[in-house]
Protein backbone atom coordinates (compact mmCIF):
# COMPACT_ATOMS: atom_id res chain seq x y z
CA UNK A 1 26.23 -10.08 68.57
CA UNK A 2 25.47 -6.48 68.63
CA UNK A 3 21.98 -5.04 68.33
CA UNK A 4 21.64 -3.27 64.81
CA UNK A 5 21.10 0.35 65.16
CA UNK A 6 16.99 1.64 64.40
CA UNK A 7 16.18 1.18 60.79
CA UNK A 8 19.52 -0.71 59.76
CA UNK A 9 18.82 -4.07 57.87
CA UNK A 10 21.15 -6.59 59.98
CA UNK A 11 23.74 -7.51 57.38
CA UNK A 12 22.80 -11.78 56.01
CA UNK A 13 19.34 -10.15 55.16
CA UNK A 14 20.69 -7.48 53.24
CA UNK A 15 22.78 -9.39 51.58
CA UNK A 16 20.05 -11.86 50.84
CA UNK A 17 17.90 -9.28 49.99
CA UNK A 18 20.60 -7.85 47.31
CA UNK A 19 21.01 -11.35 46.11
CA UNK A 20 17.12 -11.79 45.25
CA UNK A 21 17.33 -8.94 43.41
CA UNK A 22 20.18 -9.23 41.30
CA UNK A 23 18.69 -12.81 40.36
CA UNK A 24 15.36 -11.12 39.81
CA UNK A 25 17.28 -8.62 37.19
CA UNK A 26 18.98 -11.27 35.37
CA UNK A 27 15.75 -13.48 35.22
CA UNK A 28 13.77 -10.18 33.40
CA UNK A 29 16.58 -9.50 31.11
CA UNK A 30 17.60 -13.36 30.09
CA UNK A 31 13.74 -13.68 29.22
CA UNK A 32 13.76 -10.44 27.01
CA UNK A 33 17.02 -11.69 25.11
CA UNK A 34 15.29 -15.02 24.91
CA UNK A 35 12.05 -14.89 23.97
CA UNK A 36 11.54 -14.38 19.87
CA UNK A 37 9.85 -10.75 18.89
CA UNK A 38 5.87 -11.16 18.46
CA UNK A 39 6.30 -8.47 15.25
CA UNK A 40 4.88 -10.89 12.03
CA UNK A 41 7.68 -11.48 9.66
CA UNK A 42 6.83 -10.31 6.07
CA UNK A 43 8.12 -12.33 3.13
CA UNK A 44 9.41 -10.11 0.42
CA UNK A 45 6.99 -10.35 -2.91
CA UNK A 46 10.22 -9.60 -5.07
CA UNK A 47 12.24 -12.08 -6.53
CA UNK A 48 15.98 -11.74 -8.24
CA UNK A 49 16.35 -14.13 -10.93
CA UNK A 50 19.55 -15.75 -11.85
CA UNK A 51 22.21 -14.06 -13.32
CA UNK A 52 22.22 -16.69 -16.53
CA UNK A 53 18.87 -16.26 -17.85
CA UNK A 54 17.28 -13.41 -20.32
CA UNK A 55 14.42 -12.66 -17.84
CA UNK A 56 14.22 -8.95 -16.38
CA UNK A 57 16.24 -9.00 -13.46
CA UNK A 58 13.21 -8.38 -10.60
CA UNK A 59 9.69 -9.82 -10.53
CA UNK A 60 7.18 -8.33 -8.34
CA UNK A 61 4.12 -10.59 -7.55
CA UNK A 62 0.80 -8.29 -6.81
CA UNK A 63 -0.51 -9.65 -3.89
CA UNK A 64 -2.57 -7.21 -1.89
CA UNK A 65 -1.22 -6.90 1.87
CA UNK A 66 -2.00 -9.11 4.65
CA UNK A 67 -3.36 -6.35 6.70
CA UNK A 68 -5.12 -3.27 5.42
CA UNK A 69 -3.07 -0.48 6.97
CA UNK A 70 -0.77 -3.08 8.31
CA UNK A 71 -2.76 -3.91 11.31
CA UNK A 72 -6.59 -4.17 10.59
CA UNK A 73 -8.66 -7.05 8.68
CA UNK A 74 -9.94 -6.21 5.14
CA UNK A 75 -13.53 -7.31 6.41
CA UNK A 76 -13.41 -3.91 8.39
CA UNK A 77 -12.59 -1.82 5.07
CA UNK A 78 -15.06 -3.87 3.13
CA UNK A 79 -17.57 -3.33 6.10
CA UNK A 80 -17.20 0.44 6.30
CA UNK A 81 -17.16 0.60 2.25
CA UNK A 82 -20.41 -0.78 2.06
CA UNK A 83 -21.43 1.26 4.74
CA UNK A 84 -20.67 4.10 3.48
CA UNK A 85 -22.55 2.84 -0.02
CA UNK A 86 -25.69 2.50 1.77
CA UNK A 87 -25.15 5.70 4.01
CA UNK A 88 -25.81 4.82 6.86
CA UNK A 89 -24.51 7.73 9.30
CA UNK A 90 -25.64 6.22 12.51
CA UNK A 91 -23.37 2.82 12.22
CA UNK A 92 -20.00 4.99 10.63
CA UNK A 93 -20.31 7.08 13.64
CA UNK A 94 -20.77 3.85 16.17
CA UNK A 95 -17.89 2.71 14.15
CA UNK A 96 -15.44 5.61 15.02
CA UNK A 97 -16.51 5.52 18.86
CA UNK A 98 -15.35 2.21 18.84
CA UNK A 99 -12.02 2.55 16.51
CA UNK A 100 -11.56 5.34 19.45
CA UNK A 101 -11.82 2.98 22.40
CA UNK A 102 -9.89 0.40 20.53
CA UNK A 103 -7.18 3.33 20.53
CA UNK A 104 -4.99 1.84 23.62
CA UNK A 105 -5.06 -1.67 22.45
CA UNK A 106 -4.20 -0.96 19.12
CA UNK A 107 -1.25 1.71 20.11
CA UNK A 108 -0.32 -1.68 22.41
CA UNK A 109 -0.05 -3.97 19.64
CA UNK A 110 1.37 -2.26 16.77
CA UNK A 111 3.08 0.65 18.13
CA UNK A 112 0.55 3.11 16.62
CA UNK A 113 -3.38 3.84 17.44
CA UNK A 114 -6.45 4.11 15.03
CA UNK A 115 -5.98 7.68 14.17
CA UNK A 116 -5.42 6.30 10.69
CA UNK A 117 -8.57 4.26 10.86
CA UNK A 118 -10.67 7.88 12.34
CA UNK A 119 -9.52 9.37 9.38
CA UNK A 120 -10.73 7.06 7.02
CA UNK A 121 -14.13 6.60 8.42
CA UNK A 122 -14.14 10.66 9.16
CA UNK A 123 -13.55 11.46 5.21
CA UNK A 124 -16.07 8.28 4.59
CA UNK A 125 -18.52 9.84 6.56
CA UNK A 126 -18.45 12.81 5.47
CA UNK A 127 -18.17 12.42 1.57
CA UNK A 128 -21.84 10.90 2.35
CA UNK A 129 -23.04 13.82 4.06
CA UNK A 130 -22.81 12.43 7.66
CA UNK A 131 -21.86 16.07 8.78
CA UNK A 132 -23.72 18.65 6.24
């Protein structure tokens, strides 16, 4: 058996080596394929009726969203309303510094941050004077 030469990988580990990985490769991508999307499946509010009957042809239900802004509880809008009707400027502006922080999980989870929510409590604030 001949000696390897310095810094060559003697040939059953490399092979070994090359094997792991390809198996390693296959493992990551079968799971992606496999495993269902985490994205919440919306169930359309419109309904087509039946070709037969005299009824308009659509219906639309009016059912507010599941999500305000597709991604954050209606407590929180309800929360910063009424803050915003008692005017308190201390607790909007603790409210913003944490929408900020919440920035990275949020971009995480939905594919966007809270800009949308910075705005909203921004223009909030300052309709109630938070910044004169």
């Amino acid at each position: 058996m001949a000696i390897p030469s310095q810094g060559s990988i003697p040939s059953p580990i490399g092979r070994l080596l090359a094997w792991a990985f390809v198996l390693v490769l296959v493992a990551a991508v079968a799971s992606q394929l496999l495993s269902g999307s985490d994205d919440e499946v919306r169930i359309p509010t419109t309904t087509l009726s039946p070709a037969t009957t005299l009824s308009p042809a659509t219906t639309t239900t009016t059912m507010p969203p599941a999500f305000w802004m597709n991604k954050y509880e209606w407590a929180l809008k309800n929360h910063i309303d009424a803050l915003v009707i008692q005017g308190d400027c201390t607790e909007l502006h603790d409210r913003y510094v944490q929408a900020t922080l919440a920035n990275a999980a949020v971009t995480q989870r939905y594919g966007t941050g809270t800009a949308d929510l910075l705005e909203y409590i921004f223009l909030a604030s300052d309709a109630v004077g938070c910044y004169d």
